[in-house]
Protein backbone atom coordinates (compact mmCIF):
# COMPACT_ATOMS: atom_id res chain seq x y z
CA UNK A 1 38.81 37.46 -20.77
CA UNK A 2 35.95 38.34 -22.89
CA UNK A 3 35.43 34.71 -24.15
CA UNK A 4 35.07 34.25 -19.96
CA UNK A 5 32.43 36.90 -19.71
CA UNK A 6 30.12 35.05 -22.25
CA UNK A 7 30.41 31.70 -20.90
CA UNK A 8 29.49 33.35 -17.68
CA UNK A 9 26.67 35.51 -19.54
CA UNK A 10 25.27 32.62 -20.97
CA UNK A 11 25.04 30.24 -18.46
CA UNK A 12 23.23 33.37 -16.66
CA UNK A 13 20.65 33.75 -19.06
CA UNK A 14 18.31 31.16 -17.55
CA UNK A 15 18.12 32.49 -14.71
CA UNK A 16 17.24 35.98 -15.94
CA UNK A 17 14.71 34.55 -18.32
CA UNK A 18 13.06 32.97 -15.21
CA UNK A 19 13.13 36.20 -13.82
CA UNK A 20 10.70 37.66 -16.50
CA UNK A 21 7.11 38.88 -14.94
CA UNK A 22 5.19 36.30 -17.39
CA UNK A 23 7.12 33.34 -15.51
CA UNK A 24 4.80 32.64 -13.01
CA UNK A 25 5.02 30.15 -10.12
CA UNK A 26 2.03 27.24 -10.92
CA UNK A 27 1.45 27.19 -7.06
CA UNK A 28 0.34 30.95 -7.33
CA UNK A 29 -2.30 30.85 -9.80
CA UNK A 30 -6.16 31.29 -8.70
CA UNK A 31 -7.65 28.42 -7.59
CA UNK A 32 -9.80 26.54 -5.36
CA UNK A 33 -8.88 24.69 -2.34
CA UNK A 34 -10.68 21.77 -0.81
CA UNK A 35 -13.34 22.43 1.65
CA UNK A 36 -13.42 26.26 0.02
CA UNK A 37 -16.76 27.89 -1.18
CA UNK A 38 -20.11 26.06 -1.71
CA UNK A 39 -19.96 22.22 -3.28
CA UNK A 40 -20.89 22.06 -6.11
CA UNK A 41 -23.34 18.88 -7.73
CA UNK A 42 -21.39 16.05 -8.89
CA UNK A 43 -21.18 16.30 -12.92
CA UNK A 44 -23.66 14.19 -14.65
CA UNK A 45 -22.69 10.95 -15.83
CA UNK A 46 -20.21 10.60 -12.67
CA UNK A 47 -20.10 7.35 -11.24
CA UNK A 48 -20.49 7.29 -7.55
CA UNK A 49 -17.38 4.83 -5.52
CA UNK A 50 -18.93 2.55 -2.49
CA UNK A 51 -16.04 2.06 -0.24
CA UNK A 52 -16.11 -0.21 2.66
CA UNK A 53 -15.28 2.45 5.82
CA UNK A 54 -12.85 0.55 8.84
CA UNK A 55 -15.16 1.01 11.65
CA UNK A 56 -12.70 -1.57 14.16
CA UNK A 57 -10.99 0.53 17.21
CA UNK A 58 -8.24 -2.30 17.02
CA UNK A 59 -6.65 -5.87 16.15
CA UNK A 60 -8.54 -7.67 18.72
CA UNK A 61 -11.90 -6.45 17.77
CA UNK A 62 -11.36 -7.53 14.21
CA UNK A 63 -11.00 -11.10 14.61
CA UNK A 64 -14.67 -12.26 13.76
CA UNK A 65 -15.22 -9.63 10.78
CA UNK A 66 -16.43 -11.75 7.96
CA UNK A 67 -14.43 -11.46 4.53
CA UNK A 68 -16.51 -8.99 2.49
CA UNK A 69 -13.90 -9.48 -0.16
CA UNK A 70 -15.28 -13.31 -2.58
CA UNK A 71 -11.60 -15.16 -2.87
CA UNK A 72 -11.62 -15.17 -6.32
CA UNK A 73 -9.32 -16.04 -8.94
CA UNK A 74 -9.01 -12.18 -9.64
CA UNK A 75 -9.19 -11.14 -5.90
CA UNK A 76 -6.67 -13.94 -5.04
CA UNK A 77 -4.08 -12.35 -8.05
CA UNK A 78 -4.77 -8.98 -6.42
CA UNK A 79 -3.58 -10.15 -3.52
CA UNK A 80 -0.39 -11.71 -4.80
CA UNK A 81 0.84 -8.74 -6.14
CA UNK A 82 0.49 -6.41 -3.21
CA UNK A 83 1.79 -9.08 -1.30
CA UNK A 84 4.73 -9.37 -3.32
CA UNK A 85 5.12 -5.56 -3.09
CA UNK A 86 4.39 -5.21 0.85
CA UNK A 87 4.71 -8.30 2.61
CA UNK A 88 7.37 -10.53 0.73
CA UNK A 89 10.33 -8.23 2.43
CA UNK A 90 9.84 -9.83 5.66
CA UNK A 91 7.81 -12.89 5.06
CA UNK A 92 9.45 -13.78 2.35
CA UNK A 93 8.23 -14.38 -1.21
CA UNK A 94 6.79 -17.79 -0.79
CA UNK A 95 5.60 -16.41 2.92
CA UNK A 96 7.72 -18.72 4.56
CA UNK A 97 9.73 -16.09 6.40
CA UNK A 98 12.91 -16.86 4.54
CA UNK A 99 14.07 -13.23 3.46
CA UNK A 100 16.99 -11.77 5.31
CA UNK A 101 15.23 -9.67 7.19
CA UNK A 102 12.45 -12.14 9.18
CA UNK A 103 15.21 -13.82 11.45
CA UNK A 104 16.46 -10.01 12.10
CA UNK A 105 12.67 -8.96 13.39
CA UNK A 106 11.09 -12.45 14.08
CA UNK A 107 8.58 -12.40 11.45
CA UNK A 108 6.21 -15.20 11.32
CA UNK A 109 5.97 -18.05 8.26
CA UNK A 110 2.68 -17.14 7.17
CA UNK A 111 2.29 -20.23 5.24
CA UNK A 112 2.50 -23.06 8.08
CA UNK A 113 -0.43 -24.46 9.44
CA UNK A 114 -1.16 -22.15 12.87
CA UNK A 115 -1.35 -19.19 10.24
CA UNK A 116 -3.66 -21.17 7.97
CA UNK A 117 -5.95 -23.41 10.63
CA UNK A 118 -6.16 -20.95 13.85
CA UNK A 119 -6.20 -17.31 12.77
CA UNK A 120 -9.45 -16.04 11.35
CA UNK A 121 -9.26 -13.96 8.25
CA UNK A 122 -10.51 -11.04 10.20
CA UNK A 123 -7.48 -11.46 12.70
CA UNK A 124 -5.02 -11.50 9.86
CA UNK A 125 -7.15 -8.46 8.41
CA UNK A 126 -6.91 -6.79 11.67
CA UNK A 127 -3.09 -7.92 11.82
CA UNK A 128 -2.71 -5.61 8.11
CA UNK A 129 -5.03 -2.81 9.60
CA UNK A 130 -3.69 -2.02 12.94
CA UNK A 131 0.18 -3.91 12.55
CA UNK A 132 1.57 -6.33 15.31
CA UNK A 133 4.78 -5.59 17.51
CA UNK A 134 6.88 -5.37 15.21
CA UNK A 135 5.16 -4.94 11.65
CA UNK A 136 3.83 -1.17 10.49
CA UNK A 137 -0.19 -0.74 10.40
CA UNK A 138 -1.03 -0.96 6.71
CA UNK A 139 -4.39 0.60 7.23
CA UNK A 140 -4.42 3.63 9.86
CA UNK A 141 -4.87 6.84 8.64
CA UNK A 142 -1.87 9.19 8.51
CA UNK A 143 -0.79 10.92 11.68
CA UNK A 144 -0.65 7.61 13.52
CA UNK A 145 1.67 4.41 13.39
CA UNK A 146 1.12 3.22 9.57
CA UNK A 147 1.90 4.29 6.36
CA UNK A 148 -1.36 4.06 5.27
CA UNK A 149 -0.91 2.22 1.44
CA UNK A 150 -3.78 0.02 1.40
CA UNK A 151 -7.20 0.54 1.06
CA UNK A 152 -9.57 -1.89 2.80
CA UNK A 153 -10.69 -3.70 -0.08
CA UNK A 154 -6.53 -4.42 -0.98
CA UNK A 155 -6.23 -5.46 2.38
CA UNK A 156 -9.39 -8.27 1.92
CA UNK A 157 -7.19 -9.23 -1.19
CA UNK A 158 -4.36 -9.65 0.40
CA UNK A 159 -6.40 -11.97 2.97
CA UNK A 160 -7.73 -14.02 0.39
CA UNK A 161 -3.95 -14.73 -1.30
CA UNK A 162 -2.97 -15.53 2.28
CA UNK A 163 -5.21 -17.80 3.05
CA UNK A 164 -6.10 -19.65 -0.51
CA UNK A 165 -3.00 -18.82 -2.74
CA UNK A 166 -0.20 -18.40 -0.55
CA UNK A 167 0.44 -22.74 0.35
CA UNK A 168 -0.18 -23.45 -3.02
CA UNK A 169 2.60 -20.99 -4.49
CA UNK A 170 4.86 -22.00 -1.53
CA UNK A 171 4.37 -25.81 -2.55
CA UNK A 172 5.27 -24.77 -6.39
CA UNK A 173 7.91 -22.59 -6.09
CA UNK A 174 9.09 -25.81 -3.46
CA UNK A 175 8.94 -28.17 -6.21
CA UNK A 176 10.59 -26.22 -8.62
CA UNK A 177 13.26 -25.32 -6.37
CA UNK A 178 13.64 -29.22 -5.78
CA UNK A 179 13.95 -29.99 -9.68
């Protein structure tokens, strides 16, 4: 029995150590919340971040926004990987809508030529931004349909792998399938 009342002790002595006045929460401690007291100056040597604000209401009015965003080799690799990490579930990794899910919710092959010819890439920008019928909004702020995960500038990259990286890594990983 008494062997019994020190396993119990034991494993109870966490608790009571947590228990002590000098463990305090980190949540509790005096601090300063945004928007609270005067703002201060900026420290000196900070660097100051231009972003590019979405001033579009909605898909439609996006489709002559000029690509701010140069395709380059960089920006086009920047857009491969978020592709791969938020696209490639339904369109597929090659964009060709060949995952499991795109017959399930009738995403489009973003690879064949209506895709690449007729949509500008401020409609497919727009398409990221706002989201279609069935695909989430990748760009509205919280609160509203979207999740919110890309910033505007990783949604220009993700244009740019679209519309000049996205054939040629569908024809490559086509040939190497072949082989």
């Amino acid at each position: 029995m008494k062997i019994k009342s020190v396993i119990v002790a034991s494993m109870m002595m966490p608790a009571v150590a947590m228990a002590w006045p000098w463990s305090t929460d980190m949540m509790n401690q005096p601090n300063i919340k945004p928007q609270e007291g005067a703002m201060l100056d900026f420290p000196e040597r900070s660097i100051p971040i231009a972003g590019m604000p979405t001033q579009i209401a909605d898909r439609e009015a996006s489709r002559n926004i000029k690509n701010p965003v140069q395709a380059t080799a960089e920006s086009v690799n920047t857009g491969r990987t978020l592709f791969k990490i938020y696209c490639a579930a339904c369109h597929g990794q090659t964009g060709a809508a060949e995952s499991p899910v795109s017959s399930k919710i009738g995403a489009i092959a973003l690879n064949d030529d209506y895709v690449q010819d007729s949509l500008t890439e401020g409609w497919l920008w727009g398409t990221i931004t706002f989201g279609s019928y069935v695909m989430p909004a990748y760009g509205v702020p919280q609160g509203k349909r979207g999740s919110n995960d890309l910033t505007v500038e990783e949604r220009w990259h993700v244009v740019n792998y679209m519309k000049h990286g996205l054939v040629k890594d569908a024809a490559a990983a086509t040939k190497t399938a072949a082989k």
